[in-house]
PDB file of N, CA and C in Angstrom:
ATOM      1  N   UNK A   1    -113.708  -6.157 -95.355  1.00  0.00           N
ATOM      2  CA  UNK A   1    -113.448  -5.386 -94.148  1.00  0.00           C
ATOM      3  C   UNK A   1    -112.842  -6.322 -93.100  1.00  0.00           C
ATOM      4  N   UNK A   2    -111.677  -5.860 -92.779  1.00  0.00           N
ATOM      5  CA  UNK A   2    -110.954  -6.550 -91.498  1.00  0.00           C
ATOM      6  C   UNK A   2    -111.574  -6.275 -90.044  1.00  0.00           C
ATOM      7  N   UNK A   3    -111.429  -7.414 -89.261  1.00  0.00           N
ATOM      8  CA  UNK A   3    -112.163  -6.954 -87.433  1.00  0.00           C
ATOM      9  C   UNK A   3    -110.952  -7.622 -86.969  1.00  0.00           C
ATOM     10  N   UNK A   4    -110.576  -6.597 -85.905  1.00  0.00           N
ATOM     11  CA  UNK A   4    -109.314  -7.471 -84.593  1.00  0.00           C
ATOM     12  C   UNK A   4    -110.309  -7.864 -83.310  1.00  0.00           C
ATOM     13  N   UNK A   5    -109.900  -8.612 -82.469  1.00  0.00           N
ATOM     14  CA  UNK A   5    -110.287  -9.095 -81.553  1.00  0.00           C
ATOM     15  C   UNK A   5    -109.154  -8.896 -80.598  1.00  0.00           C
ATOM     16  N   UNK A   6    -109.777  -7.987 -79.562  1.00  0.00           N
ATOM     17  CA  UNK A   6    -108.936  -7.595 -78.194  1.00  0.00           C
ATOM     18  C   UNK A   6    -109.399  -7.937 -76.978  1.00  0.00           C
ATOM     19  N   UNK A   7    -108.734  -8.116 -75.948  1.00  0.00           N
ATOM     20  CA  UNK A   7    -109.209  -8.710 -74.445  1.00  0.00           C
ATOM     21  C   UNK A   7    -109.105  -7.218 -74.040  1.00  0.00           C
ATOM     22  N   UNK A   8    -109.780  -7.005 -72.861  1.00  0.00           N
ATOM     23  CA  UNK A   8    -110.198  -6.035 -72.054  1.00  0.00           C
ATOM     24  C   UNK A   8    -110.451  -6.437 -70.980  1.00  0.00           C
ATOM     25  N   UNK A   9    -110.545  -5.774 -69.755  1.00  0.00           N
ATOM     26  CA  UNK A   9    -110.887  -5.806 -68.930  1.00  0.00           C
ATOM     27  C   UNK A   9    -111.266  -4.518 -67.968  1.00  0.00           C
ATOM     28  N   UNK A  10    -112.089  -4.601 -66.794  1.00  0.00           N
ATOM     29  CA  UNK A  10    -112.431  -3.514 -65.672  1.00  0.00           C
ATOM     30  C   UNK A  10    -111.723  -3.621 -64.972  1.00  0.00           C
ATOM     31  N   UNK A  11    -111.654  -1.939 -64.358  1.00  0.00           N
ATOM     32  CA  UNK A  11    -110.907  -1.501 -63.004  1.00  0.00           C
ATOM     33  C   UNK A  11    -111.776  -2.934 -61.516  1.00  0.00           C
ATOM     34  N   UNK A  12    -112.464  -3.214 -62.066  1.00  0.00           N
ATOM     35  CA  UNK A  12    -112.883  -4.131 -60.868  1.00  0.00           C
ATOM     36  C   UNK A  12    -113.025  -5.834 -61.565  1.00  0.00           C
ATOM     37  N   UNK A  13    -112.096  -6.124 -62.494  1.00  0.00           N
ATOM     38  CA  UNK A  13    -111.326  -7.145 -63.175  1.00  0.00           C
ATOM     39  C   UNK A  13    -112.762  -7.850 -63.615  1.00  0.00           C
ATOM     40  N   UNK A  14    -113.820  -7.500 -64.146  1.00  0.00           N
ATOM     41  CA  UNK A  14    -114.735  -8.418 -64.734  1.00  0.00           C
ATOM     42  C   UNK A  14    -113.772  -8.144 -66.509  1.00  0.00           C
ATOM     43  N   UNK A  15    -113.453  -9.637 -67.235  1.00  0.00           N
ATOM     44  CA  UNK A  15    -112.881  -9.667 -68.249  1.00  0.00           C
ATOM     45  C   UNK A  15    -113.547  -9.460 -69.486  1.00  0.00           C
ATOM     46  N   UNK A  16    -113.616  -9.525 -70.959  1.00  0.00           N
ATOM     47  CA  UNK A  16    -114.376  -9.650 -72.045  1.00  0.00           C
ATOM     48  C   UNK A  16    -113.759  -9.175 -73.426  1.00  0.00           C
ATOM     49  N   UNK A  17    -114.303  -9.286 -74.301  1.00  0.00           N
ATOM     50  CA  UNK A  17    -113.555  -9.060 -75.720  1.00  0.00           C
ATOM     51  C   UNK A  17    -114.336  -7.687 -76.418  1.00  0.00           C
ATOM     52  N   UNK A  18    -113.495  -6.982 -77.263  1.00  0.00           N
ATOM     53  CA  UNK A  18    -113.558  -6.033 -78.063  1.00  0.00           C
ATOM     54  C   UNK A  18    -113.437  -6.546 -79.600  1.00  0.00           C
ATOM     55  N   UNK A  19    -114.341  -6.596 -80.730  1.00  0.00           N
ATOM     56  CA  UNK A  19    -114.465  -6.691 -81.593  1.00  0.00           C
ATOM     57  C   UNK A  19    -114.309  -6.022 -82.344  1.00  0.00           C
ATOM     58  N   UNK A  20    -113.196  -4.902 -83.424  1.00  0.00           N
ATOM     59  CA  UNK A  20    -113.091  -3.485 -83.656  1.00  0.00           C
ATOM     60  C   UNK A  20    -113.466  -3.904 -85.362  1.00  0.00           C
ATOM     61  N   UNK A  21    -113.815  -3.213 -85.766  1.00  0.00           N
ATOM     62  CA  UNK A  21    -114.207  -3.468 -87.697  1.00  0.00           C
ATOM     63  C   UNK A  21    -113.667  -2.249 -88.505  1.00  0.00           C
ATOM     64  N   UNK A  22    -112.383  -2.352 -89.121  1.00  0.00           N
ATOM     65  CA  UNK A  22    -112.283  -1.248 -90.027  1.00  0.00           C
ATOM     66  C   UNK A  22    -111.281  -0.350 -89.495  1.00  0.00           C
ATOM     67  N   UNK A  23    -111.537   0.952 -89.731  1.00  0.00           N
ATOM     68  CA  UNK A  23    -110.805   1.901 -88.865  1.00  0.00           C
ATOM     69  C   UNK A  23    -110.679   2.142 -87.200  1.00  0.00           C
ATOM     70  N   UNK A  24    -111.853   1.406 -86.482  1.00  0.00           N
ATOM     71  CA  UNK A  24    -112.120   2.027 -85.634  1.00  0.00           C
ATOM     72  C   UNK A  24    -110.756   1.162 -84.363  1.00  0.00           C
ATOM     73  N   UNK A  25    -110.220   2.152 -83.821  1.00  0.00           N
ATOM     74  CA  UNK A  25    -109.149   1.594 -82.987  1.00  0.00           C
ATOM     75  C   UNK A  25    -109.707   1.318 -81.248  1.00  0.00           C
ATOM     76  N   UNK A  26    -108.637   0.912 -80.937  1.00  0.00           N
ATOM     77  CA  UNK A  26    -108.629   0.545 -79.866  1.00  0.00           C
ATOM     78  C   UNK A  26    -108.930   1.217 -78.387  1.00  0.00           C
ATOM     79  N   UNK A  27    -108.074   2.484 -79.144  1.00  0.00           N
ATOM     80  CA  UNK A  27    -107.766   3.206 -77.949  1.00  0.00           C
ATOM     81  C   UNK A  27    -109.313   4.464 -77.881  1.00  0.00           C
ATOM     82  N   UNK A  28    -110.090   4.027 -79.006  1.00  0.00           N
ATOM     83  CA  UNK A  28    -111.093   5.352 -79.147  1.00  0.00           C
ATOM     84  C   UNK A  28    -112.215   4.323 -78.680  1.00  0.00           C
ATOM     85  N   UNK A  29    -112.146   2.920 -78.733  1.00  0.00           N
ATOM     86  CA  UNK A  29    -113.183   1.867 -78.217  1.00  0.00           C
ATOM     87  C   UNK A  29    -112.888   2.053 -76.398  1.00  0.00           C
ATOM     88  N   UNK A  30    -111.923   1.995 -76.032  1.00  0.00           N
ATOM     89  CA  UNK A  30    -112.025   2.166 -74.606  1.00  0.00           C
ATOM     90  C   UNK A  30    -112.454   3.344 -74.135  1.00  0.00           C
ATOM     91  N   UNK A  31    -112.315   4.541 -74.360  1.00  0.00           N
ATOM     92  CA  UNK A  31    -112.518   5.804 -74.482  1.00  0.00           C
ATOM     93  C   UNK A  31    -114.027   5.855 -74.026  1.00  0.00           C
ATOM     94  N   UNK A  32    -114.795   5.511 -75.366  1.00  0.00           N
ATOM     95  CA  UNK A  32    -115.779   5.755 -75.416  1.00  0.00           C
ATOM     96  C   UNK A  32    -116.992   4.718 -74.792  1.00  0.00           C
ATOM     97  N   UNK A  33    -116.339   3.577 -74.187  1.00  0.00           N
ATOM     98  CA  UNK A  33    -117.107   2.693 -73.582  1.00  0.00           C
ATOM     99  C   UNK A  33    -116.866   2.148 -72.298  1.00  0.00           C
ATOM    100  N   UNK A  34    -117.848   1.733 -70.951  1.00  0.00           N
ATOM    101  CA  UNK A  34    -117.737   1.050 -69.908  1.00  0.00           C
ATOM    102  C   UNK A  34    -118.147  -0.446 -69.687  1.00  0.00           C
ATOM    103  N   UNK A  35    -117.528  -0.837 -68.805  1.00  0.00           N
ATOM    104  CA  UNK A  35    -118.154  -2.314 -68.722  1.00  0.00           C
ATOM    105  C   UNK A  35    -119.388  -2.742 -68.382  1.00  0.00           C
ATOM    106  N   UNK A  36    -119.577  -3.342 -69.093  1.00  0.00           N
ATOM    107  CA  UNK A  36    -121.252  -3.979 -69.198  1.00  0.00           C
ATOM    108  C   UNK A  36    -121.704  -4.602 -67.468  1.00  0.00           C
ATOM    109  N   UNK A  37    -120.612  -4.930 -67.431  1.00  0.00           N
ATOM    110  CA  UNK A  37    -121.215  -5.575 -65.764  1.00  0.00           C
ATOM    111  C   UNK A  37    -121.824  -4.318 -64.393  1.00  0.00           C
ATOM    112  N   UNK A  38    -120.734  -3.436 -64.853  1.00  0.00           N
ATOM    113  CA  UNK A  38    -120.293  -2.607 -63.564  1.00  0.00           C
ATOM    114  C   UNK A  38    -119.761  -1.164 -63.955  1.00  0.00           C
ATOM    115  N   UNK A  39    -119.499  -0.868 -64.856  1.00  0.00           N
ATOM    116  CA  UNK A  39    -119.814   0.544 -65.923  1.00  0.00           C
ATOM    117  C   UNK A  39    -118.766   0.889 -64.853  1.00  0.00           C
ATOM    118  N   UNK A  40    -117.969   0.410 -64.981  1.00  0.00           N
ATOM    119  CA  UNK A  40    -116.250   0.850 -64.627  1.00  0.00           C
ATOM    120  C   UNK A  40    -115.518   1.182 -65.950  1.00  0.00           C
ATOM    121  N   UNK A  41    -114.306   1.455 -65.831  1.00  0.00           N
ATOM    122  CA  UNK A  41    -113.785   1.630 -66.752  1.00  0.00           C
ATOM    123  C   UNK A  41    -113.090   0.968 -67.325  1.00  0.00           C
ATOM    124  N   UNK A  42    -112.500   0.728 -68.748  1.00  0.00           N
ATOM    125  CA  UNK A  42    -111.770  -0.809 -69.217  1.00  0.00           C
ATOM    126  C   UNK A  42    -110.216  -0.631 -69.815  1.00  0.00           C
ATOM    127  N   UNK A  43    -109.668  -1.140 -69.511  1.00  0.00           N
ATOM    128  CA  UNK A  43    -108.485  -1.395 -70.298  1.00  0.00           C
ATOM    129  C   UNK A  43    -108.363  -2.817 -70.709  1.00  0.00           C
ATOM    130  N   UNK A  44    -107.046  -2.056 -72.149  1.00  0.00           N
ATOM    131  CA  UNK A  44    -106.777  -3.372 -72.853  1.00  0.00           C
ATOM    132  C   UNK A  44    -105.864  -4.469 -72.097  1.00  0.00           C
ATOM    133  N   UNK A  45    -106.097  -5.676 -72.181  1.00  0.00           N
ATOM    134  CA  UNK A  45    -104.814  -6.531 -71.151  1.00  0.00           C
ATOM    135  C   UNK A  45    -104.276  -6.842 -72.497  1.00  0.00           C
ATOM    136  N   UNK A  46    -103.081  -6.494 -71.814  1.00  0.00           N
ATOM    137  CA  UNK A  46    -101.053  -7.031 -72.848  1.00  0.00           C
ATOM    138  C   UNK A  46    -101.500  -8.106 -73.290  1.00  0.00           C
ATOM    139  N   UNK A  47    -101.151  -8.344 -74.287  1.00  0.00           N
ATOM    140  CA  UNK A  47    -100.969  -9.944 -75.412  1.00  0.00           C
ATOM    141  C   UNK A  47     -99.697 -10.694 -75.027  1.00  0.00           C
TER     142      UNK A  47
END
């Protein structure tokens, strides 16, 4: 089983990584999750 490793970040710029395993994408990991610091919302930052 393959895992990607993505940077993320909050609308109030606390940074951190996304670990995805398998099928599960990117765009359904942000979706469905907030930031641990401040339960804002996250996007992926550009590579």
């Amino acid at each position: 089983m393959s895992s990607t490793l993505f940077k993320i970040k909050c609308e109030k710029g606390h940074k951190g990584n996304a670990l995805l395993w398998g099928e599960e994408t990117i765009q359904k990991y942000i979706e469905s999750k907030k930031c641990n610091s401040c339960g804002s919302p996250i996007h992926q930052i550009p590579k």
